[in-house]
PDB file of N, CA and C in Angstrom:
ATOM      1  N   UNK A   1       0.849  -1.180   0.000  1.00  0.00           N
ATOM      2  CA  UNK A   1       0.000   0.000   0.000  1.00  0.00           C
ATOM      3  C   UNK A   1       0.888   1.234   0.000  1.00  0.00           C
ATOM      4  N   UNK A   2       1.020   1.996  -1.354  1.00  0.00           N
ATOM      5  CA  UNK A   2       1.551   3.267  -1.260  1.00  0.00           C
ATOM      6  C   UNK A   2       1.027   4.374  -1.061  1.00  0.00           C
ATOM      7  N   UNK A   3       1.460   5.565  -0.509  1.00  0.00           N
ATOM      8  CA  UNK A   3       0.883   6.608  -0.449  1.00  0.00           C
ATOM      9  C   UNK A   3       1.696   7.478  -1.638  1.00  0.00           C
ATOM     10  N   UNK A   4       0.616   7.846  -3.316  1.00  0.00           N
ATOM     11  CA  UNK A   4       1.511   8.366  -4.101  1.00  0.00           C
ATOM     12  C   UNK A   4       1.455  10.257  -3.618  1.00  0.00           C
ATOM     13  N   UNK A   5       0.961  10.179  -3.069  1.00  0.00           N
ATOM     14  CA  UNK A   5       0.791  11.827  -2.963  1.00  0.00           C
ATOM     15  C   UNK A   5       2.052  12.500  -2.104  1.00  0.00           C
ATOM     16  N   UNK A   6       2.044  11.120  -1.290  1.00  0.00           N
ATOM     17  CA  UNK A   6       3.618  11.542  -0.263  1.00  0.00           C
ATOM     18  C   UNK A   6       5.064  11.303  -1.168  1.00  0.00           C
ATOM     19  N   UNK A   7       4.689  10.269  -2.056  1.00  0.00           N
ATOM     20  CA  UNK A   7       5.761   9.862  -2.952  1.00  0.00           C
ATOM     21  C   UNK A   7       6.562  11.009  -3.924  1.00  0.00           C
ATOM     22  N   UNK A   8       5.462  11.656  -4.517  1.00  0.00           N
ATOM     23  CA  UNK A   8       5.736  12.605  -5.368  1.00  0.00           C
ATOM     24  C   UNK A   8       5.554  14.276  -4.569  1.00  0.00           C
ATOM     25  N   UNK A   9       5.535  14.281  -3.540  1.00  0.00           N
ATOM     26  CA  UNK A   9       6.343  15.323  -3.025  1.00  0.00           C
ATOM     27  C   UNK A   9       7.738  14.732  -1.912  1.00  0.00           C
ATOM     28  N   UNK A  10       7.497  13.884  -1.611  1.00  0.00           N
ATOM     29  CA  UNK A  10       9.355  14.041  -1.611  1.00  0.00           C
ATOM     30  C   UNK A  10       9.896  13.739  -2.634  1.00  0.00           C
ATOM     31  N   UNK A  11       9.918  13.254  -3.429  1.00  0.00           N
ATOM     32  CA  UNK A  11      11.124  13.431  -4.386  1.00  0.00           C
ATOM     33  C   UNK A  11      10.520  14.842  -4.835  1.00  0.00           C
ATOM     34  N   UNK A  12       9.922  15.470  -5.505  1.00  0.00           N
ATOM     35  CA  UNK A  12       9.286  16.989  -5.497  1.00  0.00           C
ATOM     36  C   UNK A  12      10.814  17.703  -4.944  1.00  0.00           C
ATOM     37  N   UNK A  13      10.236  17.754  -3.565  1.00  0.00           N
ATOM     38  CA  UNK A  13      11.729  17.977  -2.581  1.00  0.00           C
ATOM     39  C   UNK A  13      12.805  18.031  -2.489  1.00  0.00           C
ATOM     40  N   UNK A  14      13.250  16.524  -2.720  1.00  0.00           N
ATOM     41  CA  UNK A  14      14.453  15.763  -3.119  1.00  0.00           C
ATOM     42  C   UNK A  14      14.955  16.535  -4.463  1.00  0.00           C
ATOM     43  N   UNK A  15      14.280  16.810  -5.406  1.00  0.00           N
ATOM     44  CA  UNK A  15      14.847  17.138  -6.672  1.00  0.00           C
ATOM     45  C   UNK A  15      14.791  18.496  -6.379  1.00  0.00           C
ATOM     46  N   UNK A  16      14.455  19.249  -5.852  1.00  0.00           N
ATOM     47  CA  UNK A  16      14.521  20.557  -5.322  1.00  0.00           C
ATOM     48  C   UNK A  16      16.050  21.028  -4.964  1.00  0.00           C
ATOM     49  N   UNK A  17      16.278  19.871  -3.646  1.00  0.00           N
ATOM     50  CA  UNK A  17      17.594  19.997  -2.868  1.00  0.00           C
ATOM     51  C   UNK A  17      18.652  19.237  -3.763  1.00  0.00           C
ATOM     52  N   UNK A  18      18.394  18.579  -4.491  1.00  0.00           N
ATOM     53  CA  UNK A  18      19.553  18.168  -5.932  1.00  0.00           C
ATOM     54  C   UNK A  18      19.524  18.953  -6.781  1.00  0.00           C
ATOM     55  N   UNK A  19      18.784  19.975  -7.404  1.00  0.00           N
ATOM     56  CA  UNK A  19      19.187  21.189  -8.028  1.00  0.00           C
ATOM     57  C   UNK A  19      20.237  22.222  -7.459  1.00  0.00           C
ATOM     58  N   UNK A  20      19.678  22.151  -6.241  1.00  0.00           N
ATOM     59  CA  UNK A  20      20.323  23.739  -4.959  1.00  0.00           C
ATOM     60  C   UNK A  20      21.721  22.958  -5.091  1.00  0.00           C
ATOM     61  N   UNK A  21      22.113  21.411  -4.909  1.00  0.00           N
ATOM     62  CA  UNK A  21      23.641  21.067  -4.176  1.00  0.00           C
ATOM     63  C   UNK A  21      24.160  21.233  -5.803  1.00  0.00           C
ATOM     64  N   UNK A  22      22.995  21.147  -7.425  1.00  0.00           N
ATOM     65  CA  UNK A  22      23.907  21.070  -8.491  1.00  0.00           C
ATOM     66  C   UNK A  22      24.571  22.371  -8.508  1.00  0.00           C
ATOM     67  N   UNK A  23      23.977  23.389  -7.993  1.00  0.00           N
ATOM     68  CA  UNK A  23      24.184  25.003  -8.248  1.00  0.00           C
ATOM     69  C   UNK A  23      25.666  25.248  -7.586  1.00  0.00           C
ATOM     70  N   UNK A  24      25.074  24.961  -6.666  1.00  0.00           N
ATOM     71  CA  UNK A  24      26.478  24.992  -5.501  1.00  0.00           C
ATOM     72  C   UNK A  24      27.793  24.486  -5.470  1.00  0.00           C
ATOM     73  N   UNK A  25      27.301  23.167  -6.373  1.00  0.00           N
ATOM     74  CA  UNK A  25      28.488  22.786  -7.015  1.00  0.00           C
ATOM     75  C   UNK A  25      29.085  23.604  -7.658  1.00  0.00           C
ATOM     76  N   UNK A  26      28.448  23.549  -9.275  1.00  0.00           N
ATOM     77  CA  UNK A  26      28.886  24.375 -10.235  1.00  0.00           C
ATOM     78  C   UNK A  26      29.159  25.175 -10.211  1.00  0.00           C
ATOM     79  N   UNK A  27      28.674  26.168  -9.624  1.00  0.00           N
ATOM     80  CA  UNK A  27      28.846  27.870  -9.603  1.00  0.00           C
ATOM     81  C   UNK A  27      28.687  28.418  -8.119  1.00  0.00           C
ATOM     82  N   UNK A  28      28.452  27.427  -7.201  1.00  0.00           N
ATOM     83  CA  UNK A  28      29.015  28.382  -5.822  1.00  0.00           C
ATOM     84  C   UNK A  28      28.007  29.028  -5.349  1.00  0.00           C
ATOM     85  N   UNK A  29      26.540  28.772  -6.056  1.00  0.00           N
ATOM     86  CA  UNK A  29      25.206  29.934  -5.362  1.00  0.00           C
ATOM     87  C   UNK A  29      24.503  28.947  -4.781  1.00  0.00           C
ATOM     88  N   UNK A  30      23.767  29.263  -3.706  1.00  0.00           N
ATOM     89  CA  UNK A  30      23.121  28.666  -3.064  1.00  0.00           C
ATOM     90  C   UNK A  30      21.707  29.238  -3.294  1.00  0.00           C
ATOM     91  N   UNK A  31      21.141  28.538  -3.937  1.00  0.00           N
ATOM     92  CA  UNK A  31      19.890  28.976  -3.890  1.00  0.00           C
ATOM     93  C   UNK A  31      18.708  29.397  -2.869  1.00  0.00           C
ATOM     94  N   UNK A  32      18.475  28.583  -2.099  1.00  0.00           N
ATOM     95  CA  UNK A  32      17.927  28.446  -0.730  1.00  0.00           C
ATOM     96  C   UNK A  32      18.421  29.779  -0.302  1.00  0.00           C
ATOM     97  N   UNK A  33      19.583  29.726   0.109  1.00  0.00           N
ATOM     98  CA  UNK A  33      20.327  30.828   0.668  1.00  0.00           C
ATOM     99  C   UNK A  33      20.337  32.791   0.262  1.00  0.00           C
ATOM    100  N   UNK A  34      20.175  32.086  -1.275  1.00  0.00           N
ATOM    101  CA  UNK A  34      19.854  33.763  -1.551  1.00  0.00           C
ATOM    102  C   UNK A  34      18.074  34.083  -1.633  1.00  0.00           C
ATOM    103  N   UNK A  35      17.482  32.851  -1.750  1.00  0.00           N
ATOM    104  CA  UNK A  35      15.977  33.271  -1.581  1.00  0.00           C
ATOM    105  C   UNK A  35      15.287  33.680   0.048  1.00  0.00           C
ATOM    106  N   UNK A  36      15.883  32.982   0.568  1.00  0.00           N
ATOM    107  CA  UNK A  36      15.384  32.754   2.353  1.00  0.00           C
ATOM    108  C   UNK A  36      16.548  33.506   3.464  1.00  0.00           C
ATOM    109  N   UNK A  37      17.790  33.851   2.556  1.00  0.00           N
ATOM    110  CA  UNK A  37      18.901  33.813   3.922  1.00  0.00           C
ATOM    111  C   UNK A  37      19.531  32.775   4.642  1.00  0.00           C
ATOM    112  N   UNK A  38      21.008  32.991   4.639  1.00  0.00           N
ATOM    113  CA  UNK A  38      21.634  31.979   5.382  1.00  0.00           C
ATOM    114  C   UNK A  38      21.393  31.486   6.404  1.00  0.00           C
ATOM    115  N   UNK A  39      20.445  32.126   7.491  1.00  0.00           N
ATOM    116  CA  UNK A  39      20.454  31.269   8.783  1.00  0.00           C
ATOM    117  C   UNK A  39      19.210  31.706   8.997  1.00  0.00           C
ATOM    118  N   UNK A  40      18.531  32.286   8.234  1.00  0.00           N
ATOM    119  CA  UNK A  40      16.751  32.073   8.653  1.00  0.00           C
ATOM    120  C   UNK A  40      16.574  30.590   8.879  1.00  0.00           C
ATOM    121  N   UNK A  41      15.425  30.323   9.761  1.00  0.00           N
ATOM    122  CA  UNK A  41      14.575  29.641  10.245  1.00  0.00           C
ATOM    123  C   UNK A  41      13.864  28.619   8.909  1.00  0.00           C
ATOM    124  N   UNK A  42      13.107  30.358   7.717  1.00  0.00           N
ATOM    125  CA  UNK A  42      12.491  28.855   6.768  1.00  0.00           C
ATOM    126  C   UNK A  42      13.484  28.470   6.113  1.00  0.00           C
ATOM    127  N   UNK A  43      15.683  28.830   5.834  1.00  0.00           N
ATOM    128  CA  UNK A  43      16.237  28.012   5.102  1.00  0.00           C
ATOM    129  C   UNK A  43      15.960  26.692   5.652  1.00  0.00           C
ATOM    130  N   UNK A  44      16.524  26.969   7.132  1.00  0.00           N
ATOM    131  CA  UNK A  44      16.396  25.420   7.905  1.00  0.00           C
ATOM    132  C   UNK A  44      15.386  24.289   8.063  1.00  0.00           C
ATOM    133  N   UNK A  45      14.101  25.299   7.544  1.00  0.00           N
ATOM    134  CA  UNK A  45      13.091  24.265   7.259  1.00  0.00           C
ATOM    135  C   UNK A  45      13.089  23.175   5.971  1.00  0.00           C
ATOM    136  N   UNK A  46      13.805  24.232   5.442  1.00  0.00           N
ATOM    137  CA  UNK A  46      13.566  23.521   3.838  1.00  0.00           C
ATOM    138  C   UNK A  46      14.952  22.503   3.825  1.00  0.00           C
ATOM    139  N   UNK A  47      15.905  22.965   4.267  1.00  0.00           N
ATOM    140  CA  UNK A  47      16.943  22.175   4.739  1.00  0.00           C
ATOM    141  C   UNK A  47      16.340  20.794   5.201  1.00  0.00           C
ATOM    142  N   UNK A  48      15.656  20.643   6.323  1.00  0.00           N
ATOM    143  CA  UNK A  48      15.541  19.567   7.195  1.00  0.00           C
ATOM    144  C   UNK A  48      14.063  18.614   6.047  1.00  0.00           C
ATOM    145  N   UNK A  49      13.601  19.677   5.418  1.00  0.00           N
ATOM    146  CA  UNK A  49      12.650  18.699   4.229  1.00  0.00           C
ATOM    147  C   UNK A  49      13.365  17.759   3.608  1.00  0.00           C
ATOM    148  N   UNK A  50      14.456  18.549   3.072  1.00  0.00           N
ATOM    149  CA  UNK A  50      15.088  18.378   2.103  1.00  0.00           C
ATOM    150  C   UNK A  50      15.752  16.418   2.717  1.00  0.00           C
ATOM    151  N   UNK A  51      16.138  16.512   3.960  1.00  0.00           N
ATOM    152  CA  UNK A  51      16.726  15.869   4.457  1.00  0.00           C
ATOM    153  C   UNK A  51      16.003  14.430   4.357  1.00  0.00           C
ATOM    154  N   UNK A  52      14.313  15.169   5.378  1.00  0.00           N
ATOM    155  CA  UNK A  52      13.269  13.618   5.796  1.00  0.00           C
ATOM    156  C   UNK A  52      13.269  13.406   4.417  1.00  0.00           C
ATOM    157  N   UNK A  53      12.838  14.332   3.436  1.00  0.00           N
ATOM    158  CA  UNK A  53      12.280  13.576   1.782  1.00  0.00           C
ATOM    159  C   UNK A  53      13.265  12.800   1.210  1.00  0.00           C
ATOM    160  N   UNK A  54      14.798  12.815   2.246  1.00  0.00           N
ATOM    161  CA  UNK A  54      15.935  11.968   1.142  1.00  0.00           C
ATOM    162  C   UNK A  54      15.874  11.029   1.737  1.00  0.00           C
ATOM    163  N   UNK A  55      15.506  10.900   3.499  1.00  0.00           N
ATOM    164  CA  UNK A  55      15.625   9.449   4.130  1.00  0.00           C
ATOM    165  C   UNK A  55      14.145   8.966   3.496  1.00  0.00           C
ATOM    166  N   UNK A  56      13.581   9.322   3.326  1.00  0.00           N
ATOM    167  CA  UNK A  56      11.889   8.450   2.821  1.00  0.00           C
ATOM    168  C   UNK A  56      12.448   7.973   1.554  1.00  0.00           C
ATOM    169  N   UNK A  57      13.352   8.589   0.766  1.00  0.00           N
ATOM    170  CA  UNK A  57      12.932   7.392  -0.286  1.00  0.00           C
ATOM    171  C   UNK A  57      13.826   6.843  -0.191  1.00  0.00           C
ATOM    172  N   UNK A  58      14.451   6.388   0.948  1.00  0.00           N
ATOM    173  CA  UNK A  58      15.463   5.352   0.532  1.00  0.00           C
ATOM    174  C   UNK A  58      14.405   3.763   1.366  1.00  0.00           C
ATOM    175  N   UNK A  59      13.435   4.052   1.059  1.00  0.00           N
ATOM    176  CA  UNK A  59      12.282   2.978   1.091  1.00  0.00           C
ATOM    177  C   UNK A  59      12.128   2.764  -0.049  1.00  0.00           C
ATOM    178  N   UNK A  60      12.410   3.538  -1.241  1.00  0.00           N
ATOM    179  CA  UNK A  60      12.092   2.992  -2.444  1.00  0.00           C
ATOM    180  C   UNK A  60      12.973   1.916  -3.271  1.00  0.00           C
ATOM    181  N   UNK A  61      13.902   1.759  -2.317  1.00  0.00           N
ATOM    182  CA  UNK A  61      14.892   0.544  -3.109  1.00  0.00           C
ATOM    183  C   UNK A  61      13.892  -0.569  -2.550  1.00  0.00           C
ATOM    184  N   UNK A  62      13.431  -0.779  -1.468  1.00  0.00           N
ATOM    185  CA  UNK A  62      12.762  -1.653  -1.096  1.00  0.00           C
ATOM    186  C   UNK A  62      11.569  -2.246  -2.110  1.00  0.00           C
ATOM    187  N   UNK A  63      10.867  -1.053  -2.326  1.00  0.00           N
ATOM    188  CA  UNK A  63       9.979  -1.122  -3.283  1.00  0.00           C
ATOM    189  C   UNK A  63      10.576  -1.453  -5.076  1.00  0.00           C
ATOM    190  N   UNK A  64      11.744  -1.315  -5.460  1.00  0.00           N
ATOM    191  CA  UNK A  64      12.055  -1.587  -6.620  1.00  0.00           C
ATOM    192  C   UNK A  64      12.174  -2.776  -6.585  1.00  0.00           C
ATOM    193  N   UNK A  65      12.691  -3.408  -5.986  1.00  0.00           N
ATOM    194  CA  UNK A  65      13.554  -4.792  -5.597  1.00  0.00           C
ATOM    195  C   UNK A  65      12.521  -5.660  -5.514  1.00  0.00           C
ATOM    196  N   UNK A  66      11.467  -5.079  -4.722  1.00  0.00           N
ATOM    197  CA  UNK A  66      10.407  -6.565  -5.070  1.00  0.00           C
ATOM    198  C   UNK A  66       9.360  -5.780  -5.739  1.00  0.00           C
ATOM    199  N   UNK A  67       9.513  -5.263  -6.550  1.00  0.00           N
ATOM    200  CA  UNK A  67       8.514  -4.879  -7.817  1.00  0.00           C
ATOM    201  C   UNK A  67       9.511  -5.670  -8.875  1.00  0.00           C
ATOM    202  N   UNK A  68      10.796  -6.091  -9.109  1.00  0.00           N
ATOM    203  CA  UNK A  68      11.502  -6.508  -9.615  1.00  0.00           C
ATOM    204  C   UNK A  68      11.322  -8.254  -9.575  1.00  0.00           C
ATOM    205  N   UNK A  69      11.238  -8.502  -8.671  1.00  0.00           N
ATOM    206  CA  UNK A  69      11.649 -10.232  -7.798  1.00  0.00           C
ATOM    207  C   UNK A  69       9.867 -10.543  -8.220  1.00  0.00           C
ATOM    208  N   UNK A  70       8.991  -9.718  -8.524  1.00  0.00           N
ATOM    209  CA  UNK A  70       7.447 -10.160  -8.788  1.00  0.00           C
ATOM    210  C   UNK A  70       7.091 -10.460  -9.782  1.00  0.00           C
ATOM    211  N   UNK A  71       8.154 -10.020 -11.406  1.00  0.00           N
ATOM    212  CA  UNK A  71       8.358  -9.886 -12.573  1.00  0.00           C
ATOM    213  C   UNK A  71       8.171 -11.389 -12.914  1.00  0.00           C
TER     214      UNK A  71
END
């Protein structure tokens, strides 16, 4: 039993905070950072989203693996 509505906002999320770390890479801007401020409160929110939405899908290997093994 999945919940797709939770599914597709964390990764939503997830691909949010993998854009911001591509930026940061590449060119050194932090996105988050110049929209919200370095140590505001909502960066840290979006920070700590960013975080639960990356530990939630690492339930989805679970889910590949025996969507795979059912084949």
């Amino acid at each position: 039993m999945t919940n797709k509505a939770l599914d597709y906002c964390a990764l939503t999320i997830a691909i949010i905070g993998a854009v911001n770390w591509g930026l940061i890479g590449l060119f050194g801007f932090n996105l988050v950072s110049f929209l919200f401020g370095s140590v505001s409160w909502i960066s840290r929110i979006i920070y700590g989203l960013v975080g639960i939405s990356g530990l939630y899908l690492l339930s989805f290997y679970g889910h590949t693996s025996s969507a795979a093994n059912a084949e």
